[in-house]
N, C-alpha and C. Protein backbone atom coordinates (compact mmCIF):
# COMPACT_ATOMS: atom_id res chain seq x y z
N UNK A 1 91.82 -8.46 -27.05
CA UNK A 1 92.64 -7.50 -27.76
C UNK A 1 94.12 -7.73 -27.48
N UNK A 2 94.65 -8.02 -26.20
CA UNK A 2 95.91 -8.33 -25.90
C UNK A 2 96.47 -9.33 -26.68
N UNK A 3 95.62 -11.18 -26.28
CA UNK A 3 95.91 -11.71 -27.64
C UNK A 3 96.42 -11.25 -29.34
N UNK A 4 95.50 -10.69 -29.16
CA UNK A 4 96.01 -10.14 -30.93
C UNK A 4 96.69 -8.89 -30.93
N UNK A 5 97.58 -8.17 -30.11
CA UNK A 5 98.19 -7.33 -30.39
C UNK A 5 99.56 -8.63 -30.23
N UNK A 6 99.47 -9.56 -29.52
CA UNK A 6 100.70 -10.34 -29.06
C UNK A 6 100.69 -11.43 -30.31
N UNK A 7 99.55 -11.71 -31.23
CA UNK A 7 99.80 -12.39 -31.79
C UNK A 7 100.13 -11.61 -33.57
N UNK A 8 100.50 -10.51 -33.15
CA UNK A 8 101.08 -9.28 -33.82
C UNK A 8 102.45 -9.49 -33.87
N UNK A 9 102.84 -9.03 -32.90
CA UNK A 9 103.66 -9.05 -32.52
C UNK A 9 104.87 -10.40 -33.41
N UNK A 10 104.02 -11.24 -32.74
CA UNK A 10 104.83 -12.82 -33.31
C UNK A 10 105.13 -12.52 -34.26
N UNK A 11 103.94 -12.54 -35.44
CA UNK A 11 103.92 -12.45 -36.61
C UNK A 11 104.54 -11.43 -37.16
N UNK A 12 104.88 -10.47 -36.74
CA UNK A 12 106.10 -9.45 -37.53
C UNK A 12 107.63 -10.03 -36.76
N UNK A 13 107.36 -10.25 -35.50
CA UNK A 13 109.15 -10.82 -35.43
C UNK A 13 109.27 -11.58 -36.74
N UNK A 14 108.48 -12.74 -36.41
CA UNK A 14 108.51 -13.89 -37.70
C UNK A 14 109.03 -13.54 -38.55
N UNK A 15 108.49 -12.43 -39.31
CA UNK A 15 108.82 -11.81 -40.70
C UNK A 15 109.97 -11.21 -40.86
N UNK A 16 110.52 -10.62 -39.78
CA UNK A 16 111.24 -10.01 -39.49
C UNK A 16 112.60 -10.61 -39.53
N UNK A 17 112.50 -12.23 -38.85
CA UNK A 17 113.47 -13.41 -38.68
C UNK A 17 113.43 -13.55 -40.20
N UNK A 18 112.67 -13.93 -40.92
CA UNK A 18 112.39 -14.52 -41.89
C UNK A 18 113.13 -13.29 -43.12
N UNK A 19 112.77 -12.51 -42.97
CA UNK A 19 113.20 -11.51 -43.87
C UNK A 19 114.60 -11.36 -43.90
N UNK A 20 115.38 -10.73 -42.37
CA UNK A 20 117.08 -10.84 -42.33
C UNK A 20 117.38 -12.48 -42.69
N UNK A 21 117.16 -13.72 -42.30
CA UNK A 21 117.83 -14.33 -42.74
C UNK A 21 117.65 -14.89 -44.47
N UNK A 22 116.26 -14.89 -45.25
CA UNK A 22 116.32 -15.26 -46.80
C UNK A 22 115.71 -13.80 -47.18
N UNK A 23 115.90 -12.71 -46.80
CA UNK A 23 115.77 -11.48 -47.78
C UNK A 23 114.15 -11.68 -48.08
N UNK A 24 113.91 -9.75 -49.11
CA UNK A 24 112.55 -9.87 -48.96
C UNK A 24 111.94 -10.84 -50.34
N UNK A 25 112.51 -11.79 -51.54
CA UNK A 25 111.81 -12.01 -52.11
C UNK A 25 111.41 -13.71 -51.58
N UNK A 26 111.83 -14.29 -50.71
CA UNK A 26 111.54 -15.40 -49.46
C UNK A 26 110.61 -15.15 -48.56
N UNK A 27 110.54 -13.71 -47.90
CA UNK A 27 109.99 -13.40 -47.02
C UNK A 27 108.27 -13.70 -47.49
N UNK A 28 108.24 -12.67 -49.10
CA UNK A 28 107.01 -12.78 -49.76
C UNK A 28 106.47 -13.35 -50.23
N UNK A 29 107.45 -14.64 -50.92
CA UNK A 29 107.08 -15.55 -51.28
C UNK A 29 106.22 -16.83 -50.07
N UNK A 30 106.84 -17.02 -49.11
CA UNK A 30 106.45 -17.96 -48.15
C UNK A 30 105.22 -17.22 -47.35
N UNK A 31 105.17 -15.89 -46.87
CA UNK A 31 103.92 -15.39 -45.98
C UNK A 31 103.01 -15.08 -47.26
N UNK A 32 103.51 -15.00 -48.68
CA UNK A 32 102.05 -14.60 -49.59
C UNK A 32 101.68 -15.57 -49.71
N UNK A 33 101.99 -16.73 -49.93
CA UNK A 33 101.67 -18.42 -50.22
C UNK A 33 100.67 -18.51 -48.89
N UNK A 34 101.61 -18.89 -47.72
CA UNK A 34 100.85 -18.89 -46.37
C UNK A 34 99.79 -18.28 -46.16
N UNK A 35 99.38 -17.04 -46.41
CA UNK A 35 98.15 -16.51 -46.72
C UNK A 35 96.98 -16.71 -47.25
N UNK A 36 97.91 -16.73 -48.53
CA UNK A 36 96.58 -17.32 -49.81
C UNK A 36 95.56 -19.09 -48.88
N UNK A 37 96.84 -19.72 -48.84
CA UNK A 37 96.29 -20.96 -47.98
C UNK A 37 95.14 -20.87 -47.23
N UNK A 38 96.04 -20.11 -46.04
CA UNK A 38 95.26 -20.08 -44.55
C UNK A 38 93.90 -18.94 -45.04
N UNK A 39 93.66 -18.26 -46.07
CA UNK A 39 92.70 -17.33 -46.57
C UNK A 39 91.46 -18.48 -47.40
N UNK A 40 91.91 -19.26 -48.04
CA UNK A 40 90.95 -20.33 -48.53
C UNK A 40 90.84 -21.64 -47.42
N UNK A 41 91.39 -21.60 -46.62
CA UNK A 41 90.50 -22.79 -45.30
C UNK A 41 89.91 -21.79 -44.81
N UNK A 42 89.83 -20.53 -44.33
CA UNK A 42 89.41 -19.56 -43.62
C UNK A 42 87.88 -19.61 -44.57
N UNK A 43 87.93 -19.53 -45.72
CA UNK A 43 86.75 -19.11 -46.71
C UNK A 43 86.02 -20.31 -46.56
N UNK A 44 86.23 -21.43 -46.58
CA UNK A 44 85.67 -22.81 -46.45
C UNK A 44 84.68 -22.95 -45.26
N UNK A 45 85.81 -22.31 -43.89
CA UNK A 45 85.03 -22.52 -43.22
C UNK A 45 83.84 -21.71 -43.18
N UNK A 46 83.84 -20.53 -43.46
CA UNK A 46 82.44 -19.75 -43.43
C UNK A 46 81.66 -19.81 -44.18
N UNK A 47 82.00 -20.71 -45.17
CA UNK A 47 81.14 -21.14 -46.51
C UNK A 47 80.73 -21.98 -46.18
N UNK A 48 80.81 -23.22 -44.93
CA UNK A 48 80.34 -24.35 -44.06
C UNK A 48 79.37 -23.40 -43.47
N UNK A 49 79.96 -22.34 -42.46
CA UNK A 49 78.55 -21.82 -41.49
C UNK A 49 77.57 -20.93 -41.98
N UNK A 50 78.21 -20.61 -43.87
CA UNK A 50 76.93 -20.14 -44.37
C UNK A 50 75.97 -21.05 -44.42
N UNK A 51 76.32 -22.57 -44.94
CA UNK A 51 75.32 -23.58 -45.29
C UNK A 51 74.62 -24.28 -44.21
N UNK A 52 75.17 -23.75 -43.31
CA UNK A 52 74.17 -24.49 -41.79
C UNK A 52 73.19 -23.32 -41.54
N UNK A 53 73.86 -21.76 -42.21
CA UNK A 53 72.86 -21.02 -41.25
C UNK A 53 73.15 -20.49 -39.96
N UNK A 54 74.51 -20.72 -39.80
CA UNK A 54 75.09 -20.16 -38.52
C UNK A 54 74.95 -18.48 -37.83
N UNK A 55 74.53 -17.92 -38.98
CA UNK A 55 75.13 -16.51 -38.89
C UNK A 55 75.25 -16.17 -40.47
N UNK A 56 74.49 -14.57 -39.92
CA UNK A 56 73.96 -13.80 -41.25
C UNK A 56 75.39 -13.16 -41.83
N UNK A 57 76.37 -13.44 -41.18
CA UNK A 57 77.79 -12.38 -41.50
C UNK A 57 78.30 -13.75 -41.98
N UNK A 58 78.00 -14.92 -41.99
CA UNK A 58 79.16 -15.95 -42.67
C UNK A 58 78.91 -16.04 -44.46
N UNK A 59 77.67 -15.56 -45.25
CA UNK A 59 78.25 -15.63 -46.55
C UNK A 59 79.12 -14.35 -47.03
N UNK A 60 78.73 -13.23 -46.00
CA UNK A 60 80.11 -12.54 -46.75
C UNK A 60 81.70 -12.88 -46.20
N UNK A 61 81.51 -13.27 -44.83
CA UNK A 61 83.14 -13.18 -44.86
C UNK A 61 83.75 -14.71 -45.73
N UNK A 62 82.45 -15.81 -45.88
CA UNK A 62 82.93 -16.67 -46.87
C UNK A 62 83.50 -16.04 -48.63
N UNK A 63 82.53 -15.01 -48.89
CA UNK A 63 83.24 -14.35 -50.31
C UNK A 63 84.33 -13.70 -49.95
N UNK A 64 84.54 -12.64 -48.94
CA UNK A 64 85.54 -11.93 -48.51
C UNK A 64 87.12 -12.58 -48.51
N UNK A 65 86.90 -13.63 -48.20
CA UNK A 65 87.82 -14.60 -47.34
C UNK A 65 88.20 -15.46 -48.71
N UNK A 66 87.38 -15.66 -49.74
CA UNK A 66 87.64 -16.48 -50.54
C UNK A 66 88.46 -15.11 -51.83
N UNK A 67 87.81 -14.40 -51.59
CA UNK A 67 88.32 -13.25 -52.82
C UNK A 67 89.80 -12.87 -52.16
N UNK A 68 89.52 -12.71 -51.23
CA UNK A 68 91.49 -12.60 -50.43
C UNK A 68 92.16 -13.44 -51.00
N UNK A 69 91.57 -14.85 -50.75
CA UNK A 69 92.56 -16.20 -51.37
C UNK A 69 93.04 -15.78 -52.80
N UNK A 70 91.98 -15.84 -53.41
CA UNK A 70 91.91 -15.51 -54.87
C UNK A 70 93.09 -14.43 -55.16
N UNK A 71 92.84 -13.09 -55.11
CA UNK A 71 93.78 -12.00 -55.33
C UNK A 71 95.07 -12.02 -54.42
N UNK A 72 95.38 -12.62 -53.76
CA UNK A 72 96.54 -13.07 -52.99
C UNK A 72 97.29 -14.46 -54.20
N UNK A 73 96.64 -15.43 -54.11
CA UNK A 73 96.69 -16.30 -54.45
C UNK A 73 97.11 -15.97 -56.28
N UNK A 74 96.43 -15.52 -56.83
CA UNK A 74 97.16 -15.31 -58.41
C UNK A 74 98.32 -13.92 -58.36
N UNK A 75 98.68 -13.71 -57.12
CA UNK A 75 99.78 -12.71 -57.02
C UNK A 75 101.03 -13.59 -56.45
N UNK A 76 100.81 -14.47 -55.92
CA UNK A 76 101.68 -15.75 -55.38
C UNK A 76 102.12 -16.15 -56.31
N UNK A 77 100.83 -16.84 -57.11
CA UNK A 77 100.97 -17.87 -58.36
C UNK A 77 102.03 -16.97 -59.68
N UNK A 78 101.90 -15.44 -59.82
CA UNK A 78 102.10 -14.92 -60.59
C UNK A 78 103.43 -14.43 -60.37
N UNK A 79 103.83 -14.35 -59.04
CA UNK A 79 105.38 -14.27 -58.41
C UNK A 79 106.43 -15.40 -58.81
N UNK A 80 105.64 -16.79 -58.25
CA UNK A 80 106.43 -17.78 -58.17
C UNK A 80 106.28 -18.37 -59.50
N UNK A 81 105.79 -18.63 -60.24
CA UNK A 81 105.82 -19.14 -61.73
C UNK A 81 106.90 -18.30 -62.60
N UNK A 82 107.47 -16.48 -62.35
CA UNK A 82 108.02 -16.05 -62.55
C UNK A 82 107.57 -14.97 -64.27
N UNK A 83 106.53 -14.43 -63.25
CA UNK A 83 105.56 -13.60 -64.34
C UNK A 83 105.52 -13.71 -65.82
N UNK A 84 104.11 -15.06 -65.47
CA UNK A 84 104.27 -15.01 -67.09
C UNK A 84 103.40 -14.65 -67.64
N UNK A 85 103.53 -14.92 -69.16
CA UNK A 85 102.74 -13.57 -69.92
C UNK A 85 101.14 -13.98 -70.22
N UNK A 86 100.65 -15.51 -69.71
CA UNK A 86 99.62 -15.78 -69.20
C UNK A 86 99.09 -14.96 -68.30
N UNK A 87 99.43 -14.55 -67.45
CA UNK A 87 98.88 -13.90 -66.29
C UNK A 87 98.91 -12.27 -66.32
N UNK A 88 100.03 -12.03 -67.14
CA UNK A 88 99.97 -10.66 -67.23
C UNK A 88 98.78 -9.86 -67.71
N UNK A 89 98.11 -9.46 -67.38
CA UNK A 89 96.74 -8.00 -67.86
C UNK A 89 96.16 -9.32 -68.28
N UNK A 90 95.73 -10.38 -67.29
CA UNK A 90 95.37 -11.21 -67.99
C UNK A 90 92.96 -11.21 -67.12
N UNK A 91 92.37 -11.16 -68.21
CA UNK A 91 91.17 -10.61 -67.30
C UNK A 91 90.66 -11.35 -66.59
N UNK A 92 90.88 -12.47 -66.36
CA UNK A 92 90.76 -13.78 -65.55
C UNK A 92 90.83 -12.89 -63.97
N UNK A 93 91.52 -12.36 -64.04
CA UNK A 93 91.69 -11.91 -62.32
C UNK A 93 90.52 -11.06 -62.14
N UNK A 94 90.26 -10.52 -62.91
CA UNK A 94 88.86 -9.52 -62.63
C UNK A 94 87.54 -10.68 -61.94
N UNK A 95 87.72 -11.99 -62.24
CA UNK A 95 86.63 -13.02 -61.72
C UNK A 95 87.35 -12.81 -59.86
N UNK A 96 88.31 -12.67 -59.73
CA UNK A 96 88.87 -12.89 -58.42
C UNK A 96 88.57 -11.56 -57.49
N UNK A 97 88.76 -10.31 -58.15
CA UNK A 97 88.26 -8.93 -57.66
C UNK A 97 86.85 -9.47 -57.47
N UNK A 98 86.13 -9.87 -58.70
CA UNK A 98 84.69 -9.64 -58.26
C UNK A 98 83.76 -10.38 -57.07
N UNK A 99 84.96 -11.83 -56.52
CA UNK A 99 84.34 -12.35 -55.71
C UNK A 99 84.85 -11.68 -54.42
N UNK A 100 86.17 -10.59 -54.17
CA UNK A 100 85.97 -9.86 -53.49
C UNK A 100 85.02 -9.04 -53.27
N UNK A 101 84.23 -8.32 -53.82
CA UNK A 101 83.55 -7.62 -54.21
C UNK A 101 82.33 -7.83 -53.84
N UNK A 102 81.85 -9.09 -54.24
CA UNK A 102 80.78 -9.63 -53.94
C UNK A 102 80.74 -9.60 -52.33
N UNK A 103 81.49 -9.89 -51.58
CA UNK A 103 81.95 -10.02 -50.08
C UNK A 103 81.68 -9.03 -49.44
N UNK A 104 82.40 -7.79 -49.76
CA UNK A 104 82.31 -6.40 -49.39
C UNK A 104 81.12 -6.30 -49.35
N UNK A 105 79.96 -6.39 -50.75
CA UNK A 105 78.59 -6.28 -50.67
C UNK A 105 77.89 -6.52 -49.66
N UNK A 106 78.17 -8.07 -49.51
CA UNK A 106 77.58 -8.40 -48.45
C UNK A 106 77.30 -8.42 -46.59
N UNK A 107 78.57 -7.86 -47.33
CA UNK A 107 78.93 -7.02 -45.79
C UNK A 107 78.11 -5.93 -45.28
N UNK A 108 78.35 -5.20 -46.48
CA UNK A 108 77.29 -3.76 -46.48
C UNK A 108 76.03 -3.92 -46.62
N UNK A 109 75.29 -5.11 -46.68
CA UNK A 109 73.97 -5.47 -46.94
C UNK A 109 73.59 -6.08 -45.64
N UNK A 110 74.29 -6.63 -44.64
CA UNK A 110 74.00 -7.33 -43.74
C UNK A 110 74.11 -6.26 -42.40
N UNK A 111 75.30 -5.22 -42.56
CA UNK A 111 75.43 -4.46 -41.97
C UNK A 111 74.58 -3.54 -41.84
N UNK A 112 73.44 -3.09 -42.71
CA UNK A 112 72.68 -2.18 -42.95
C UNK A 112 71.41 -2.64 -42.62
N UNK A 113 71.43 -3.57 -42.82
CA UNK A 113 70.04 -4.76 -42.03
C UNK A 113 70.06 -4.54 -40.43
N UNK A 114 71.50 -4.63 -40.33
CA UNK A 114 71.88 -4.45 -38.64
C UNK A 114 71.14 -3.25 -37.83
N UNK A 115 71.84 -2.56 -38.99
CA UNK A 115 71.55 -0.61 -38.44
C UNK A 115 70.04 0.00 -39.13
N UNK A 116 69.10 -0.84 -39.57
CA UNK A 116 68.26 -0.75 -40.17
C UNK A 116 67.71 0.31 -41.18
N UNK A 117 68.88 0.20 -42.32
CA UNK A 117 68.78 1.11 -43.21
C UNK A 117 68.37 0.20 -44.52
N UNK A 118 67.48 1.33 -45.27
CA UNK A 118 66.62 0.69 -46.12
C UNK A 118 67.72 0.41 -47.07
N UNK A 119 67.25 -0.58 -48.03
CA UNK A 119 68.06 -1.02 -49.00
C UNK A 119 68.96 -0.57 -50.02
N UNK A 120 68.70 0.45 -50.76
CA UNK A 120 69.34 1.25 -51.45
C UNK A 120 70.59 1.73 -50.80
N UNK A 121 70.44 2.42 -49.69
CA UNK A 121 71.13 3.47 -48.39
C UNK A 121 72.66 2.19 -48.77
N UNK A 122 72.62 1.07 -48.10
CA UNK A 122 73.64 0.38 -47.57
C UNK A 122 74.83 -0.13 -48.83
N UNK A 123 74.22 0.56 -50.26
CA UNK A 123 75.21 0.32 -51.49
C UNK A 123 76.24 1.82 -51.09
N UNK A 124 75.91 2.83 -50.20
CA UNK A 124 76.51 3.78 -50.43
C UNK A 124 78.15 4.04 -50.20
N UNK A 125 78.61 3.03 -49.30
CA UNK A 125 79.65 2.87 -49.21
C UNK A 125 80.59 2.51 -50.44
N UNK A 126 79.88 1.11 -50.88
CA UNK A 126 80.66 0.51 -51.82
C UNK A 126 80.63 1.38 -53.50
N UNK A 127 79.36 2.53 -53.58
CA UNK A 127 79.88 3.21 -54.41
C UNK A 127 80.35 4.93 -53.89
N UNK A 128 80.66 5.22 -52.93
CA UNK A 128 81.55 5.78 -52.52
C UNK A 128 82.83 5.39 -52.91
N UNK A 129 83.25 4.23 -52.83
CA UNK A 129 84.55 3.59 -52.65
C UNK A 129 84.86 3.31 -54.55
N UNK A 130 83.47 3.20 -55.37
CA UNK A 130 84.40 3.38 -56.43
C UNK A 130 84.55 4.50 -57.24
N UNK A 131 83.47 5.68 -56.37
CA UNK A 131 83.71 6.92 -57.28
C UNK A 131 85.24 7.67 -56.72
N UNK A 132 85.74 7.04 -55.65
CA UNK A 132 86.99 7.83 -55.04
C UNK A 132 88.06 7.11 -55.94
N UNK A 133 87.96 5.67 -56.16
CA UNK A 133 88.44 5.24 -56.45
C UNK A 133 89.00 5.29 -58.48
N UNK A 134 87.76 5.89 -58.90
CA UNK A 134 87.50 6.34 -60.44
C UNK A 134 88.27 7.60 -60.13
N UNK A 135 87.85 8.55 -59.64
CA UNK A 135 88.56 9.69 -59.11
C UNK A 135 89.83 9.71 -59.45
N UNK A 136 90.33 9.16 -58.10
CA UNK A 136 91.85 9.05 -58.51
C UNK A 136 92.91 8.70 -59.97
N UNK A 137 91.86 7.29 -60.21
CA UNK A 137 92.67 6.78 -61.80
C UNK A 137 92.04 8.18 -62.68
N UNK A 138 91.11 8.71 -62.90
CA UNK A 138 90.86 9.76 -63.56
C UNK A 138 92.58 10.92 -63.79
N UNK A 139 92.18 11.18 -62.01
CA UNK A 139 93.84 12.50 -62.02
C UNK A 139 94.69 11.65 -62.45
N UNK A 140 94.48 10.59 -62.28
CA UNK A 140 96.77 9.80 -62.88
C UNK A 140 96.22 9.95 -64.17
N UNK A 141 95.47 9.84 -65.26
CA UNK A 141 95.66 9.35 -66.42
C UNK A 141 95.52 10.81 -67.16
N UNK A 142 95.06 12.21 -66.35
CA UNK A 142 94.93 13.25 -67.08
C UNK A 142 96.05 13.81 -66.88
């Protein structure tokens, strides 16, 4: 835990350096890029220790990890190209949510295996999360 509160730490000075000296549209541009990156070798690799079998948690954090890339990654792409009207409301990204999505699932499916809850039980989160989520866009749009 110390590690990673210190390697916290770094990583916001960093930003921090990075931000006062090229401002915030440098700052976002270089750590959203850096992300997207280090988020698709990250996905690779657990998409390797899904295919060996390493561990029942590596095909979701391989979707997880790859859907980060993804929705990071066409917010990068969609920054730095300089929003174009390709990308705008464009539904292509909904393929990138859904392999988030898929991730989350699997999370909640593996997790529930863990805690040995029957099958149905372990979707309850993820539709929790979109009736709150319907919810809300519901009140903004009424």
């Amino acid at each position: 835990m110390t590690d990673a509160v210190r390697l916290l730490a770094l990583a916001v000075g960093a930003m921090v350096v990075i931000y006062a000296g090229l401002g915030y549209e440098a700052t976002y541009a270089i750590t959203y890029g850096a992300f997207a990156l280090m988020a698709a070798m990250v996905s690779l690799t657990f998409m390797w220790l899904w295919r060996v079998r390493a561990t029942p948690l590596a095909g979701g954090m391989a979707f997880s990890w790859a859907g980060a890339s993804s929705v990071i990654g066409w917010w990068w792409a969609y920054s730095y190209l300089n929003h174009p009207d390709l990308m705008f409301e464009n539904a292509a990204f909904f393929i990138c949510l859904a392999i988030y999505f898929v991730g989350a699932l699997m999370h909640f499916a593996v997790i529930g295996r863990s805690l040995g809850v029957r099958r149905p039980l372990w979707t309850a989160p993820v539709a929790g999360a979109l009736a709150i989520s319907t919810f809300l866009y519901l009140l903004k749009i009424w």
